[in-house]
Protein backbone atom coordinates (compact mmCIF):
# COMPACT_ATOMS: atom_id res chain seq x y z
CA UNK A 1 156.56 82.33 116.75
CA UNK A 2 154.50 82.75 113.70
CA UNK A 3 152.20 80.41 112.04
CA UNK A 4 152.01 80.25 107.82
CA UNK A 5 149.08 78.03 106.64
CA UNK A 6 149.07 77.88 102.86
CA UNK A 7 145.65 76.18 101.49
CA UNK A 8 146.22 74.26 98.39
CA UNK A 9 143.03 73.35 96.05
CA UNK A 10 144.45 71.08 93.47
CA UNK A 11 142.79 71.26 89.62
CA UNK A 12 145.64 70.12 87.73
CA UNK A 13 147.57 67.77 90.36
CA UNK A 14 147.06 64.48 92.57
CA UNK A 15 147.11 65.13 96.08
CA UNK A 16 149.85 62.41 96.06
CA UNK A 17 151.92 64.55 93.78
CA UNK A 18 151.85 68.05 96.13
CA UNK A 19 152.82 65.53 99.19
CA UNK A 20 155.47 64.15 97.20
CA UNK A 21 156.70 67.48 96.24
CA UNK A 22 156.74 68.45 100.28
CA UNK A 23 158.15 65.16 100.81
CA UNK A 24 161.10 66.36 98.60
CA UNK A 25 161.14 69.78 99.91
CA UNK A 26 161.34 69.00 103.35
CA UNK A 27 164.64 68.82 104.06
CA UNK A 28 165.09 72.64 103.36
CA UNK A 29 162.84 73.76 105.84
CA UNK A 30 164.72 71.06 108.10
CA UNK A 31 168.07 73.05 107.27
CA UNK A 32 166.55 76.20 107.73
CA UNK A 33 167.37 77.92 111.27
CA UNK A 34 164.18 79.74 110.56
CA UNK A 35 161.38 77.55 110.23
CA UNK A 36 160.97 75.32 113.78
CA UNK A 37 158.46 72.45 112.41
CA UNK A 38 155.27 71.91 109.30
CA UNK A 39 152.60 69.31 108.83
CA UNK A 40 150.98 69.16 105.75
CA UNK A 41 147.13 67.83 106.34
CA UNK A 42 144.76 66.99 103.32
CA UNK A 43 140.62 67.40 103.83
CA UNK A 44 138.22 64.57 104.58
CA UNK A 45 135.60 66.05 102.94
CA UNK A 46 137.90 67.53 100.00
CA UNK A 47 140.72 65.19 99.09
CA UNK A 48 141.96 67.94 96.44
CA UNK A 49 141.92 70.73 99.26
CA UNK A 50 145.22 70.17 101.37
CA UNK A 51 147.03 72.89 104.15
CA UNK A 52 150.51 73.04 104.94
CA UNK A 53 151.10 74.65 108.37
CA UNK A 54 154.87 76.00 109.16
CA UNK A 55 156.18 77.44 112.35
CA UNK A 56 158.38 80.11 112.02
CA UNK A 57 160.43 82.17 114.06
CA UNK A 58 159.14 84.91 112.68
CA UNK A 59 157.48 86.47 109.65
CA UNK A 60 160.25 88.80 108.84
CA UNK A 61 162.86 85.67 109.55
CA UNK A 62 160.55 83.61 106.54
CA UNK A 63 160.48 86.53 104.19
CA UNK A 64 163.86 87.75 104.53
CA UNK A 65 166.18 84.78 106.00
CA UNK A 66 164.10 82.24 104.55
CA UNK A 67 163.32 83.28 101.20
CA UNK A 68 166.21 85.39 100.53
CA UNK A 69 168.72 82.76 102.00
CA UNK A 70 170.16 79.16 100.12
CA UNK A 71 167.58 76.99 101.25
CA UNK A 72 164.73 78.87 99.43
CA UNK A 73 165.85 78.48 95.75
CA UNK A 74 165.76 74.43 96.68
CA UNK A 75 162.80 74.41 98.29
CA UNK A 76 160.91 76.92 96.15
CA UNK A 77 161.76 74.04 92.80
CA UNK A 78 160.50 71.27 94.04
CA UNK A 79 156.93 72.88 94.61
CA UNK A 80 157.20 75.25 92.04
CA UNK A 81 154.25 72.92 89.97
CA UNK A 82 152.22 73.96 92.56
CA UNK A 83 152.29 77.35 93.38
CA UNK A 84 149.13 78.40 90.95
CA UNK A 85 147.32 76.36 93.62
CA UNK A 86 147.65 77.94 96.20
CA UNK A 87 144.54 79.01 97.55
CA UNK A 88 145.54 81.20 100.49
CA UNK A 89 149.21 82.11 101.72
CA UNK A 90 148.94 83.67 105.15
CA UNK A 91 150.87 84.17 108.54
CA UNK A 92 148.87 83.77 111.94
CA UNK A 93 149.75 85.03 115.11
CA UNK A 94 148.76 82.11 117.98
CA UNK A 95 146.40 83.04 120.72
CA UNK A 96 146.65 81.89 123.92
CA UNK A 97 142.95 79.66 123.30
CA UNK A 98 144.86 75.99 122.54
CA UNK A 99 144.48 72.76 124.53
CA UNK A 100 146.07 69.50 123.18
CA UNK A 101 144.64 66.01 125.13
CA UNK A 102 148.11 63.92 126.36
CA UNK A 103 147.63 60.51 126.82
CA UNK A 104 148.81 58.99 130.92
């Protein structure tokens, strides 16, 4: 599994506007074999600075199956507005340092 964050920092948009835009987009990572969940997050600090974090299979399954494939063409309109944004556009490999707190 590979981690994408992209880093938005809106000057022209609402951050209401690039959630909307994922919002619509969704559903064609949803279809997408490829991509296994996202979460967009916005900053406290920075309401205009937002990251969207995918999990994919793989970086060579987003950049060839993905974005070669018929759910990119979708997808890649309904953000399109947005994509001079964009900040930073990266995959990470996850380490084995993670702990999440479960509630019981």
């Amino acid at each position: 599994m590979i981690v994408e964050y992209i880093r938005y920092e809106l000057k022209t948009h609402e951050p209401h506007e690039l959630v909307e835009a994922y919002r619509l987009a969704a559903p064609h990572f949803e279809a997408a074999p490829q991509c296994l969940g996202y979460e967009m997050s916005h900053c406290v600090e920075a309401p205009s600075s937002l990251t969207l974090r995918i999990l994919w299979t793989s970086t060579e399954d987003h950049l060839q199956a993905f974005r070669k494939g018929p759910h990119f063409p979708p997808f890649l309109a309904a953000i399109r507005p947005f994509i001079g944004e964009i900040a930073e556009m990266r995959h990470y490999a996850p380490t084995d340092v993670a702990w999440t707190r479960t509630e019981g």
